[in-house]
PDB file of N, CA and C in Angstrom:
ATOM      1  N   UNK A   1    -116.005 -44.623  -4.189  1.00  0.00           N
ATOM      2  CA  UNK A   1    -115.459 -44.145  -2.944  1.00  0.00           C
ATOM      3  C   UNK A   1    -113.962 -43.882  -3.122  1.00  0.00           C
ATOM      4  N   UNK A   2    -113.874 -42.894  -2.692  1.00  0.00           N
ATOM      5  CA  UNK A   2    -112.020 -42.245  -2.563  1.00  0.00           C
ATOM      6  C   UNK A   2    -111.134 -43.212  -1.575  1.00  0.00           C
ATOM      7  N   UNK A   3    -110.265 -44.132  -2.226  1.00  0.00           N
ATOM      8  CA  UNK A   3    -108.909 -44.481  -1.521  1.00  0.00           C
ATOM      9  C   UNK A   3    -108.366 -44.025  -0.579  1.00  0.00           C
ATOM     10  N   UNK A   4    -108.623 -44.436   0.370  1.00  0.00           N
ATOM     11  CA  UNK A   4    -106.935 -43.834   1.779  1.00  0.00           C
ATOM     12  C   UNK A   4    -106.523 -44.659   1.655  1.00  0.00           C
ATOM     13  N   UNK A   5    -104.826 -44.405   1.495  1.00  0.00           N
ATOM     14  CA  UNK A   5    -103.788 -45.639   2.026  1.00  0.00           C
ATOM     15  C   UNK A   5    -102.864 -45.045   2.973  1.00  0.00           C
ATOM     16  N   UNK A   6    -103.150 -45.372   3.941  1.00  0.00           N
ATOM     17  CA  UNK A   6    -102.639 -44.895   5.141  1.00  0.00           C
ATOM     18  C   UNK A   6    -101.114 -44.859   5.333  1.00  0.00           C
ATOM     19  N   UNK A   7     -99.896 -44.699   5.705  1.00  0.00           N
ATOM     20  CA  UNK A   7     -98.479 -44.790   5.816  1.00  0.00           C
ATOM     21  C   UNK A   7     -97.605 -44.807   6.981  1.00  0.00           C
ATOM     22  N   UNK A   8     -96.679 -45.981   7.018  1.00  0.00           N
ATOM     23  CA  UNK A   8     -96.034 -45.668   7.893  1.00  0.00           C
ATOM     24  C   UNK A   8     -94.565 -45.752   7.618  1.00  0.00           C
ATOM     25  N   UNK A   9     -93.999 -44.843   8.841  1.00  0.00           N
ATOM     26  CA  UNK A   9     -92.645 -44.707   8.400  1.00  0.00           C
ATOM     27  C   UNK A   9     -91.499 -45.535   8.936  1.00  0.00           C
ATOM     28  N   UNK A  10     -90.293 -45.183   8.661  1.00  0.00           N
ATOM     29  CA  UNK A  10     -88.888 -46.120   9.201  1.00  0.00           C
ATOM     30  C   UNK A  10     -88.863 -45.675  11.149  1.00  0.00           C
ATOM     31  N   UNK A  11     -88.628 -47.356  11.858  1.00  0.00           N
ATOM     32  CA  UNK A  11     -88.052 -46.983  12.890  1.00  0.00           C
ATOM     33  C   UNK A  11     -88.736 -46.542  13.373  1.00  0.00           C
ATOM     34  N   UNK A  12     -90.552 -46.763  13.432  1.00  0.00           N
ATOM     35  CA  UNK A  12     -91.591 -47.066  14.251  1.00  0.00           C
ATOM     36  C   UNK A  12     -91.886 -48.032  15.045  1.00  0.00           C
ATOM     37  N   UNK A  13     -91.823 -48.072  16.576  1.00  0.00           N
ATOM     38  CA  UNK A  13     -92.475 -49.073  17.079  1.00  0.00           C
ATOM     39  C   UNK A  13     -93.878 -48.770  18.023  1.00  0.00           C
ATOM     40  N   UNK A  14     -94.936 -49.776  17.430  1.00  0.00           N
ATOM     41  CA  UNK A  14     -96.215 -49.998  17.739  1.00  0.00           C
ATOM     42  C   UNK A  14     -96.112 -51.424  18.668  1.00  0.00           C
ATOM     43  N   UNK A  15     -96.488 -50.639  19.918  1.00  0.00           N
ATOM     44  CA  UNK A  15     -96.590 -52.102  21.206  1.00  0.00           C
ATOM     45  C   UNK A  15     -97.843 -53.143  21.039  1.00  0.00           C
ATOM     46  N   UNK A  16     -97.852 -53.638  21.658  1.00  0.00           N
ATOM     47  CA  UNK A  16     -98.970 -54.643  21.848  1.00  0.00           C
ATOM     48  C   UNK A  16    -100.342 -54.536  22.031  1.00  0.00           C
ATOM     49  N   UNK A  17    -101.238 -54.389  21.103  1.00  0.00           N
ATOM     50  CA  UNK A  17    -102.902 -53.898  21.766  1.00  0.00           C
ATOM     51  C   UNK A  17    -102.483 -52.737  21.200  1.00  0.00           C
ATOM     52  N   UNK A  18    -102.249 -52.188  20.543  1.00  0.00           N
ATOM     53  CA  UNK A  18    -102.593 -51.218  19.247  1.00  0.00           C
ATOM     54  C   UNK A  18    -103.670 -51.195  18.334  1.00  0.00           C
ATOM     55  N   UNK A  19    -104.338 -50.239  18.235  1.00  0.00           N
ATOM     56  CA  UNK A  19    -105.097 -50.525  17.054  1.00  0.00           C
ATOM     57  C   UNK A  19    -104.922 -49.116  15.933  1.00  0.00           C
ATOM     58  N   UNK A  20    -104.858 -49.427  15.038  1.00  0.00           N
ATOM     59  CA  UNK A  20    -105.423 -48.084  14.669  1.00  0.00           C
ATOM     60  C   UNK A  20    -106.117 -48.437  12.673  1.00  0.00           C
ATOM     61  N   UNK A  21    -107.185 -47.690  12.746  1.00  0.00           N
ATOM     62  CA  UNK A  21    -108.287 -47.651  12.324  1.00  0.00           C
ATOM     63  C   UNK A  21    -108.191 -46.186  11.009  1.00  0.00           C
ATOM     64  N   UNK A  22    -108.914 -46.609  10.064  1.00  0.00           N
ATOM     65  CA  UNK A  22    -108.733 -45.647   8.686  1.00  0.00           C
ATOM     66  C   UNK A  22    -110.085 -45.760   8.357  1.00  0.00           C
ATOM     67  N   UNK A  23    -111.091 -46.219   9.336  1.00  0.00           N
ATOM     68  CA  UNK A  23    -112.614 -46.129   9.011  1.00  0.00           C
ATOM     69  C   UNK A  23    -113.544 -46.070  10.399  1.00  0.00           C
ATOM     70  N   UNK A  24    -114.553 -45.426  10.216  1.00  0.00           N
ATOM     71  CA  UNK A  24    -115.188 -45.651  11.493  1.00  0.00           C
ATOM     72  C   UNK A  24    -116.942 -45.128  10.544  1.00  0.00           C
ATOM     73  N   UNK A  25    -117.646 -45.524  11.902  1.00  0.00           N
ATOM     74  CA  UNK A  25    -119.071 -45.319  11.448  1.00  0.00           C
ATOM     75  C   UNK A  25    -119.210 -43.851  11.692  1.00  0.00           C
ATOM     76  N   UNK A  26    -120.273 -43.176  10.867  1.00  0.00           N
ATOM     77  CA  UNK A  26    -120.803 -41.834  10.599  1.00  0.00           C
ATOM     78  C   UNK A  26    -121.984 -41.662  11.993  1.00  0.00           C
ATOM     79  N   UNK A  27    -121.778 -41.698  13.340  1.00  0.00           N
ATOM     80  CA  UNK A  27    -123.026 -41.824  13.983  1.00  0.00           C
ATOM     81  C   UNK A  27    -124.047 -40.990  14.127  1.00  0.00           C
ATOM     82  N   UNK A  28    -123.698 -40.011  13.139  1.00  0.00           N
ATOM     83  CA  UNK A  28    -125.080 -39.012  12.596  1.00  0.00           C
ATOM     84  C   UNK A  28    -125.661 -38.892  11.388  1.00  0.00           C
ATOM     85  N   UNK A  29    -125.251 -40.224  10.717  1.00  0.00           N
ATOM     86  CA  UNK A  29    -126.000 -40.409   9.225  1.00  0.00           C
ATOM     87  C   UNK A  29    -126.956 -41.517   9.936  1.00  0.00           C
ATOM     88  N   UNK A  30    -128.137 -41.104   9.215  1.00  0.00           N
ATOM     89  CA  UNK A  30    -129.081 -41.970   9.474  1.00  0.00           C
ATOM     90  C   UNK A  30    -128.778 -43.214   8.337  1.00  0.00           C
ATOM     91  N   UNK A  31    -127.674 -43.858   7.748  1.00  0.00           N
ATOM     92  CA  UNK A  31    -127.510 -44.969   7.201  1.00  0.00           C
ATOM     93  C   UNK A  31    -126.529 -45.787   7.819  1.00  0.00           C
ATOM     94  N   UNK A  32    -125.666 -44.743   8.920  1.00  0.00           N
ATOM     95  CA  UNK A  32    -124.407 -45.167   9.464  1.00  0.00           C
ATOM     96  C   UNK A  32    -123.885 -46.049   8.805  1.00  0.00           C
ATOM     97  N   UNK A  33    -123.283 -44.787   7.801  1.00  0.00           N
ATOM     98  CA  UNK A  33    -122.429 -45.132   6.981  1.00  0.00           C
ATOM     99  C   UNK A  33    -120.515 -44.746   6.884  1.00  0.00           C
ATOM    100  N   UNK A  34    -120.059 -45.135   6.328  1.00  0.00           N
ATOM    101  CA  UNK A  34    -118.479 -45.087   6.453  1.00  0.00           C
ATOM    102  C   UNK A  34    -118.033 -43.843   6.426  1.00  0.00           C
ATOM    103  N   UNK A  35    -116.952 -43.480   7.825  1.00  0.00           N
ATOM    104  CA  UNK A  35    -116.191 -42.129   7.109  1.00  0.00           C
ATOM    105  C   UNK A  35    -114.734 -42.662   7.034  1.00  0.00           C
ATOM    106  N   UNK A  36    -113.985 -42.941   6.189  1.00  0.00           N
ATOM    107  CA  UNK A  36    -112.906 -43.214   6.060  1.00  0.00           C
ATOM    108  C   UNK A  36    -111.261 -41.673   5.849  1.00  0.00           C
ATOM    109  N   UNK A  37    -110.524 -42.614   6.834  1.00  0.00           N
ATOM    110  CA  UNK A  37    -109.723 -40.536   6.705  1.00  0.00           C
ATOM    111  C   UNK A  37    -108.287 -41.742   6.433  1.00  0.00           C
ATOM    112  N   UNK A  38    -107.149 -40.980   5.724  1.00  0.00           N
ATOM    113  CA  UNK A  38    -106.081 -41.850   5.817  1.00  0.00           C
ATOM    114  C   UNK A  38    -105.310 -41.609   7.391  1.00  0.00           C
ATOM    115  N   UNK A  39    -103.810 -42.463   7.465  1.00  0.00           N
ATOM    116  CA  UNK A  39    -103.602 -42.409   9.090  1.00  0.00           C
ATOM    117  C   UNK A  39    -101.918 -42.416   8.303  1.00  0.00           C
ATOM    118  N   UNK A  40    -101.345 -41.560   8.753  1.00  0.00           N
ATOM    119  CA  UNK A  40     -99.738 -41.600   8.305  1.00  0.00           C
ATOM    120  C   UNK A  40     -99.154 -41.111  10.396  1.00  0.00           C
ATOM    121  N   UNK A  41     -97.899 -42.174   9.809  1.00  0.00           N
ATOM    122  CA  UNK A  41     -97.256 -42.372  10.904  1.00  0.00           C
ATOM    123  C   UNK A  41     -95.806 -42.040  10.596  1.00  0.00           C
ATOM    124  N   UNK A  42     -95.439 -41.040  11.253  1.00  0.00           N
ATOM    125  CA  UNK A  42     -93.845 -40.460  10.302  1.00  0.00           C
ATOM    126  C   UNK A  42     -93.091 -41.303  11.339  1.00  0.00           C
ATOM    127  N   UNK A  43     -91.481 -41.108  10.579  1.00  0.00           N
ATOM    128  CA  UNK A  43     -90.547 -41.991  11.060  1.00  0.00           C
ATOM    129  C   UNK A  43     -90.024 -41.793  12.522  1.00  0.00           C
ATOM    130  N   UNK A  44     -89.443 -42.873  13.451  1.00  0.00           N
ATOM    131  CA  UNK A  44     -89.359 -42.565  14.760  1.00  0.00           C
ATOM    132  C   UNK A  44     -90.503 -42.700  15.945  1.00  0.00           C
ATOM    133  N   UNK A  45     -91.969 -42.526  15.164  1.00  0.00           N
ATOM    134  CA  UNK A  45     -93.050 -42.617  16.350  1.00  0.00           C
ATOM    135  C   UNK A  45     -93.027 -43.554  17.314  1.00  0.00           C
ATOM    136  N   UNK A  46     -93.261 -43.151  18.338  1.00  0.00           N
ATOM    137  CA  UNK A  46     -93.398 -44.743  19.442  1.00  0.00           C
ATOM    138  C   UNK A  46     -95.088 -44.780  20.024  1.00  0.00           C
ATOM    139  N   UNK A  47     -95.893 -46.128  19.603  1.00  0.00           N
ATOM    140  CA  UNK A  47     -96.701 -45.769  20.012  1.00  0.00           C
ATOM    141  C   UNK A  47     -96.969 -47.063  20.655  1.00  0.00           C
ATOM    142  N   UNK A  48     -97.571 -46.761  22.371  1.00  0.00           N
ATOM    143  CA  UNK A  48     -97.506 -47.630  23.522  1.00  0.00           C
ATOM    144  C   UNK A  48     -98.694 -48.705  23.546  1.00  0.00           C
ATOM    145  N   UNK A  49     -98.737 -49.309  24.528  1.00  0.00           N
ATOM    146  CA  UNK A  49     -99.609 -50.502  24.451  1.00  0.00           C
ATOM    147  C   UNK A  49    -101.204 -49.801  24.738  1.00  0.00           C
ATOM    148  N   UNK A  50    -101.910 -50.870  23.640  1.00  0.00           N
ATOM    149  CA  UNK A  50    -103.254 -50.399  24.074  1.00  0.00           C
ATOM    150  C   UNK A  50    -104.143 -48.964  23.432  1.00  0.00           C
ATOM    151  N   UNK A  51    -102.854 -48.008  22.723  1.00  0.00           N
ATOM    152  CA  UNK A  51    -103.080 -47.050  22.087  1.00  0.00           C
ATOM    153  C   UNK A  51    -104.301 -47.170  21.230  1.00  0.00           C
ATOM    154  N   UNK A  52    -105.308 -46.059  20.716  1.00  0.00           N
ATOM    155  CA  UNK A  52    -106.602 -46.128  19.383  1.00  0.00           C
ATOM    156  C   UNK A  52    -106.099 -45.024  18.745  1.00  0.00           C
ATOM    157  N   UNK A  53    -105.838 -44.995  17.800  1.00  0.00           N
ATOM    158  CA  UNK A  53    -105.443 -44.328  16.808  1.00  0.00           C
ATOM    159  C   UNK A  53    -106.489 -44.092  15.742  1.00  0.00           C
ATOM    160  N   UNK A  54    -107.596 -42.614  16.068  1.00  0.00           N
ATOM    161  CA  UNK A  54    -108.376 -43.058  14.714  1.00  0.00           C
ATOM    162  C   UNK A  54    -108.030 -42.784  13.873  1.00  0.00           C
ATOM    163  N   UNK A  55    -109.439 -42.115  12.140  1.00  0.00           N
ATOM    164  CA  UNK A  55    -108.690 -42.212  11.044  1.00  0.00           C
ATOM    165  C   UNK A  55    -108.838 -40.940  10.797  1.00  0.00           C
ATOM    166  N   UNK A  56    -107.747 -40.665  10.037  1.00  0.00           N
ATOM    167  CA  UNK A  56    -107.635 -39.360   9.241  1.00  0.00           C
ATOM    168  C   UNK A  56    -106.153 -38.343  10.282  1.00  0.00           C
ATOM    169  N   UNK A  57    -105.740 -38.822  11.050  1.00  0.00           N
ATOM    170  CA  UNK A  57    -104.809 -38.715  12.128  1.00  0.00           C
ATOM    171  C   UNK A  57    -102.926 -38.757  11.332  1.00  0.00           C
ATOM    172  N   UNK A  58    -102.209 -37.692  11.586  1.00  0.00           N
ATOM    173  CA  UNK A  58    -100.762 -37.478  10.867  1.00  0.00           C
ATOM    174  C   UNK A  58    -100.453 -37.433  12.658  1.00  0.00           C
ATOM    175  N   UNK A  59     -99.519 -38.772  12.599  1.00  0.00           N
ATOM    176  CA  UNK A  59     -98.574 -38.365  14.108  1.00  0.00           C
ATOM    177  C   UNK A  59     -97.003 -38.382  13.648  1.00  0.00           C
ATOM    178  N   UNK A  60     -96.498 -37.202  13.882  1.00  0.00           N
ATOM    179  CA  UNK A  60     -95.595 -36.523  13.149  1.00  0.00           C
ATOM    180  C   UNK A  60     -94.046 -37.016  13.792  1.00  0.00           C
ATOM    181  N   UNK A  61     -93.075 -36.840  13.144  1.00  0.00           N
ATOM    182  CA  UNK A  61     -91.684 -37.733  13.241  1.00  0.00           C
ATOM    183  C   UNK A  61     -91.378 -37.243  14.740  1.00  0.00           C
ATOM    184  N   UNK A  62     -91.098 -38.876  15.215  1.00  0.00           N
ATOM    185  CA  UNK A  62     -90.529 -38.918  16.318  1.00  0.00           C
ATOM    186  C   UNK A  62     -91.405 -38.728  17.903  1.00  0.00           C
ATOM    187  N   UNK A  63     -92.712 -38.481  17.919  1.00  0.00           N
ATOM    188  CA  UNK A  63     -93.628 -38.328  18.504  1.00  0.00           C
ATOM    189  C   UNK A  63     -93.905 -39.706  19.078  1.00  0.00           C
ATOM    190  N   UNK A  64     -94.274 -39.423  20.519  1.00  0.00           N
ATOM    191  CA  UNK A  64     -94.838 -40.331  21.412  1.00  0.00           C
ATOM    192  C   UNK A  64     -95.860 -40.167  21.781  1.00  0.00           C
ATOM    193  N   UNK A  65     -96.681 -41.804  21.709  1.00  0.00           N
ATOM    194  CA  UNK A  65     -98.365 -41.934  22.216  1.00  0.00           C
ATOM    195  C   UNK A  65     -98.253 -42.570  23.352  1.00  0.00           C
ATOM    196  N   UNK A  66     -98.817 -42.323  24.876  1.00  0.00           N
ATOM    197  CA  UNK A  66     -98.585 -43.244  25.750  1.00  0.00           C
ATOM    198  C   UNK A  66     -99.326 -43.788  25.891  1.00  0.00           C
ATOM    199  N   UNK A  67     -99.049 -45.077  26.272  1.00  0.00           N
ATOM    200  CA  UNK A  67    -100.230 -46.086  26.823  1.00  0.00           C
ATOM    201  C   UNK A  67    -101.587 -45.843  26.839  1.00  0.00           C
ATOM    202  N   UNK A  68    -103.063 -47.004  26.210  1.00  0.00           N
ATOM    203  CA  UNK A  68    -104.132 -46.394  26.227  1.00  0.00           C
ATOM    204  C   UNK A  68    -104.985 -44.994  26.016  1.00  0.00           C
ATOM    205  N   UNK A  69    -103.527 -44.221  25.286  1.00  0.00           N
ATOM    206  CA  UNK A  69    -104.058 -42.989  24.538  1.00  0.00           C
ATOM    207  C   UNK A  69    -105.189 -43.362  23.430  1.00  0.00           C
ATOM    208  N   UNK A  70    -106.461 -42.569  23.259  1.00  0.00           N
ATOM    209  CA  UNK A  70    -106.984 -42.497  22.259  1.00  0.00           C
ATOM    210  C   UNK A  70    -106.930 -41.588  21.693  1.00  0.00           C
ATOM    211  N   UNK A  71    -105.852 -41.375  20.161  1.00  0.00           N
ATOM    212  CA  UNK A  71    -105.549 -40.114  19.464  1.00  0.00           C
ATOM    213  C   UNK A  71    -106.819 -39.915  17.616  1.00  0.00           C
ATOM    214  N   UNK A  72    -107.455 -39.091  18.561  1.00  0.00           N
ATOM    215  CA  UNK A  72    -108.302 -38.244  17.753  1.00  0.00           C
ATOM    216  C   UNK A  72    -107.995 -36.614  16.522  1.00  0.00           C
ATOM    217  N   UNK A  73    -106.719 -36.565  16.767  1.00  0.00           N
ATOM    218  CA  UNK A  73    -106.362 -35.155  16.340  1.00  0.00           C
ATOM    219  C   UNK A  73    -104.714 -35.844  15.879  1.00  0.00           C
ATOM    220  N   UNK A  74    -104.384 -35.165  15.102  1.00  0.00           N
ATOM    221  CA  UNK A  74    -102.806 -34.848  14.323  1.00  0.00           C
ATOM    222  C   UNK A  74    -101.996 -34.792  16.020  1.00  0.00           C
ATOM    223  N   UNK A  75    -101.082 -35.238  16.163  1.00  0.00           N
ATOM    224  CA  UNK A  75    -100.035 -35.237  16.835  1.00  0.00           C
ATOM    225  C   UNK A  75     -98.719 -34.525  16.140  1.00  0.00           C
ATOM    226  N   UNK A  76     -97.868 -33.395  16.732  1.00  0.00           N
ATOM    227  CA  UNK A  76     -97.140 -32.776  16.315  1.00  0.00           C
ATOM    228  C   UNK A  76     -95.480 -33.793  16.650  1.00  0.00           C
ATOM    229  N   UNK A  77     -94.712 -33.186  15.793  1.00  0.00           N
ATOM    230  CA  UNK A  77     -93.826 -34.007  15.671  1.00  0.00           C
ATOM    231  C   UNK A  77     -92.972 -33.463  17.005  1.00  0.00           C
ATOM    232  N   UNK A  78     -92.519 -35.163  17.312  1.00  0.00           N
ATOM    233  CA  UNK A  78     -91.457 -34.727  18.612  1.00  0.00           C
ATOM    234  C   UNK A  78     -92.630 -34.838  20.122  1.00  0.00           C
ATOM    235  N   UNK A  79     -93.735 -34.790  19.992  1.00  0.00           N
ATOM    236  CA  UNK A  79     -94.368 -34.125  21.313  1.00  0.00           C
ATOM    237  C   UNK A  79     -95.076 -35.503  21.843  1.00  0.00           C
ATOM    238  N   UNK A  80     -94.944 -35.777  22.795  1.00  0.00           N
ATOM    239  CA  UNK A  80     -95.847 -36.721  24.053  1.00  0.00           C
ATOM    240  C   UNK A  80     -96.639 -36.331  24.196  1.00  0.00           C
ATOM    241  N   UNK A  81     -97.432 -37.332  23.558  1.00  0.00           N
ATOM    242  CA  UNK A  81     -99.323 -37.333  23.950  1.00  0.00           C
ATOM    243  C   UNK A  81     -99.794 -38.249  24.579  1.00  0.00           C
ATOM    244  N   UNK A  82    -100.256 -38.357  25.659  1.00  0.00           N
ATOM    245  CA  UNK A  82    -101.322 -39.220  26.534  1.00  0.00           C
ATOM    246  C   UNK A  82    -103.025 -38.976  26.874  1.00  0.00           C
ATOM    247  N   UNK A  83    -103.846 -39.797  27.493  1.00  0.00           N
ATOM    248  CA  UNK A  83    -105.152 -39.792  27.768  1.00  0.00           C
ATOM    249  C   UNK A  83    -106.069 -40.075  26.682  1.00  0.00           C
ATOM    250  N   UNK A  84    -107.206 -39.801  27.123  1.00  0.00           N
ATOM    251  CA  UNK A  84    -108.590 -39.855  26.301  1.00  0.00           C
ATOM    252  C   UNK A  84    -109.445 -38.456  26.406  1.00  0.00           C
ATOM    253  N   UNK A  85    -109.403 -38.184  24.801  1.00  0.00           N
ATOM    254  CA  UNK A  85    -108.616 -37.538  23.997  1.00  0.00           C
ATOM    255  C   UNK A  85    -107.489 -37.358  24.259  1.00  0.00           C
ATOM    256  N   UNK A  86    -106.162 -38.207  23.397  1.00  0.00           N
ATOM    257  CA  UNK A  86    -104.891 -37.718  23.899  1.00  0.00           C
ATOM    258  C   UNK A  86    -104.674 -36.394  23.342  1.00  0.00           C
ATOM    259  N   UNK A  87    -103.825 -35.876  24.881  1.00  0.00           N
ATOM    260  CA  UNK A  87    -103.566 -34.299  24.671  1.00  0.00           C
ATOM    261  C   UNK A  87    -101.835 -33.989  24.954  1.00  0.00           C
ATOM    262  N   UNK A  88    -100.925 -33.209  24.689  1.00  0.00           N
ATOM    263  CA  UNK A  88     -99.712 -32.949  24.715  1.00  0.00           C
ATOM    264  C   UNK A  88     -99.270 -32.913  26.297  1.00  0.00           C
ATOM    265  N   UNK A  89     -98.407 -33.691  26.408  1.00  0.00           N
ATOM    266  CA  UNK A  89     -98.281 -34.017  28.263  1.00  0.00           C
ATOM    267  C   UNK A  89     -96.626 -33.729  28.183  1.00  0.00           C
ATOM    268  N   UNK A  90     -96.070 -33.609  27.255  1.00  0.00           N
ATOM    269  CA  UNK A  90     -94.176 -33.217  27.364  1.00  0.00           C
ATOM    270  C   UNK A  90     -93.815 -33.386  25.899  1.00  0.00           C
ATOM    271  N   UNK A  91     -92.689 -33.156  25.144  1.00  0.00           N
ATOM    272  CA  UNK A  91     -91.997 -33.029  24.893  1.00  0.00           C
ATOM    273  C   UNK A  91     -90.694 -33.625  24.520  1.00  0.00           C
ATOM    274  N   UNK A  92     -90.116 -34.801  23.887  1.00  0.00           N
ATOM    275  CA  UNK A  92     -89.330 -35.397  23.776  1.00  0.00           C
ATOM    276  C   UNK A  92     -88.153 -34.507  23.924  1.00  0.00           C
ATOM    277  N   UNK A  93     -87.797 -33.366  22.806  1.00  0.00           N
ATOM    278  CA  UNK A  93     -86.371 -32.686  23.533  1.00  0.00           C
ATOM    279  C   UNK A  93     -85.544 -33.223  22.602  1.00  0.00           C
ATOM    280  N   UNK A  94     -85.949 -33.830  21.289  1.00  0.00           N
ATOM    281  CA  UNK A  94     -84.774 -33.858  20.547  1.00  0.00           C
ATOM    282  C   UNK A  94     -85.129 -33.369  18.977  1.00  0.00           C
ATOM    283  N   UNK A  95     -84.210 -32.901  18.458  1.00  0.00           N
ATOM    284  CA  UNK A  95     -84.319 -32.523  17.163  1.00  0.00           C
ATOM    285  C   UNK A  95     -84.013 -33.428  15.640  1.00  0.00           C
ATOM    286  N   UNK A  96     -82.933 -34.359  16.581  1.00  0.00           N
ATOM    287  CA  UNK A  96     -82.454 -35.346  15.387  1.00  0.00           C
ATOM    288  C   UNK A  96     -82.808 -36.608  16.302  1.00  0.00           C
ATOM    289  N   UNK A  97     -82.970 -37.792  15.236  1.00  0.00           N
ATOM    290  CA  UNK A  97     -82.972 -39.192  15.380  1.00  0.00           C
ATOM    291  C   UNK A  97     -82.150 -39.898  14.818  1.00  0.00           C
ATOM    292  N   UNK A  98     -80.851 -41.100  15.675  1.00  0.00           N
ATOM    293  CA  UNK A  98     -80.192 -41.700  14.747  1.00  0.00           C
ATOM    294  C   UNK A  98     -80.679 -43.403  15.522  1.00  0.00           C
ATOM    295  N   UNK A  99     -81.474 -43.640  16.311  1.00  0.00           N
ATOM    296  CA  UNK A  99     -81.187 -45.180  16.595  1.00  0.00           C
ATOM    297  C   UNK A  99     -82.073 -45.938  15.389  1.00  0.00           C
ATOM    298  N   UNK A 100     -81.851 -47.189  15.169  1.00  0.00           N
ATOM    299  CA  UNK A 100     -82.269 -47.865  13.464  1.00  0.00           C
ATOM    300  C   UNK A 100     -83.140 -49.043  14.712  1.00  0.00           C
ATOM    301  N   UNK A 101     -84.381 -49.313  14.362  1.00  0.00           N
ATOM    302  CA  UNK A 101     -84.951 -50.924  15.203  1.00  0.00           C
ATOM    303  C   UNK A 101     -85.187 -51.009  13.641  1.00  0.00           C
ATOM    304  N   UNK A 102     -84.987 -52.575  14.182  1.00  0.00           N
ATOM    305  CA  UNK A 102     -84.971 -53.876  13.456  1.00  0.00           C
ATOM    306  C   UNK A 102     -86.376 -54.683  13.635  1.00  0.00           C
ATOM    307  N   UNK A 103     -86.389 -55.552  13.047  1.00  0.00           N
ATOM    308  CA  UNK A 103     -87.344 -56.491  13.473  1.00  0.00           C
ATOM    309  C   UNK A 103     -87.244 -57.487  14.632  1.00  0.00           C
ATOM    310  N   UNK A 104     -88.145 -57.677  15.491  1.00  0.00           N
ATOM    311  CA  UNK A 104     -87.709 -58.638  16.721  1.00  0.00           C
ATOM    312  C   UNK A 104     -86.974 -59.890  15.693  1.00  0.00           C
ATOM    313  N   UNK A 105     -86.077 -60.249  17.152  1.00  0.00           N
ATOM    314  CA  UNK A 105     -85.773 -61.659  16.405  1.00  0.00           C
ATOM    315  C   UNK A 105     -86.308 -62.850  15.498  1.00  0.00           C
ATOM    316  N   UNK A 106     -87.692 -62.884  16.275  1.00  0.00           N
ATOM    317  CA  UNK A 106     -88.236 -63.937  15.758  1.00  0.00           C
ATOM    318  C   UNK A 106     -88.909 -63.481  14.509  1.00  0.00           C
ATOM    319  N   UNK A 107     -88.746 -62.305  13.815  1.00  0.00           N
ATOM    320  CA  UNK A 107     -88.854 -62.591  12.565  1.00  0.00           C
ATOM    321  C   UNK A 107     -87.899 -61.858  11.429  1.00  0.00           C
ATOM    322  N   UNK A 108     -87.047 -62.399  11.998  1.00  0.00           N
ATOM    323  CA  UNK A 108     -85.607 -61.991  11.236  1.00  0.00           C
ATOM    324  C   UNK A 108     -85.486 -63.665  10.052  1.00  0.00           C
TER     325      UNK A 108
END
């Protein structure tokens, strides 16, 4: 079986009740068997509480997932996606990124 190693980038934050997933079941193989896709997360993404992120999914620099989005498709960089199937709802509006996050305190 072919390797995904999925990626993520600098100055991502993933909220609480996140999941995201680089395998799921085939529910039209009669063995229901594995489809595995890789999941890259470019630098800057913010992705909100509760978000599903499946696999094989590029959410591109600086892009926002809102809350309880389930993202099924590539997310373009920069763009706000919400719902089930998340779909493009706005626009962040910026071209450059300079703020740096750290690690919460408690694990500094």
């Amino acid at each position: 079986m072919e390797e995904h190693h999925s990626s993520l980038g600098n100055h991502v934050d993933i909220a609480t009740g996140a999941m995201i997933f680089n395998s799921q079941h085939d529910i039209r193989d009669a063995q229901f068997s594995a489809i595995e896709g890789k999941v890259v997360i470019e630098d800057y993404v913010f992705i909100g509480p509760n978000v599903v992120v499946l696999p094989g999914v590029t959410i591109g620099k600086g892009a926002v997932v809102g809350a309880g989005a389930v993202v099924t498709k590539d997310v373009a960089a920069g763009s706000v996606v919400g719902g089930i199937p998340a779909k493009v709802i706005g626009d962040r509006g910026l071209s450059e990124y300079s703020y740096r996050l750290g690690r919460a305190r408690w694990f500094q």
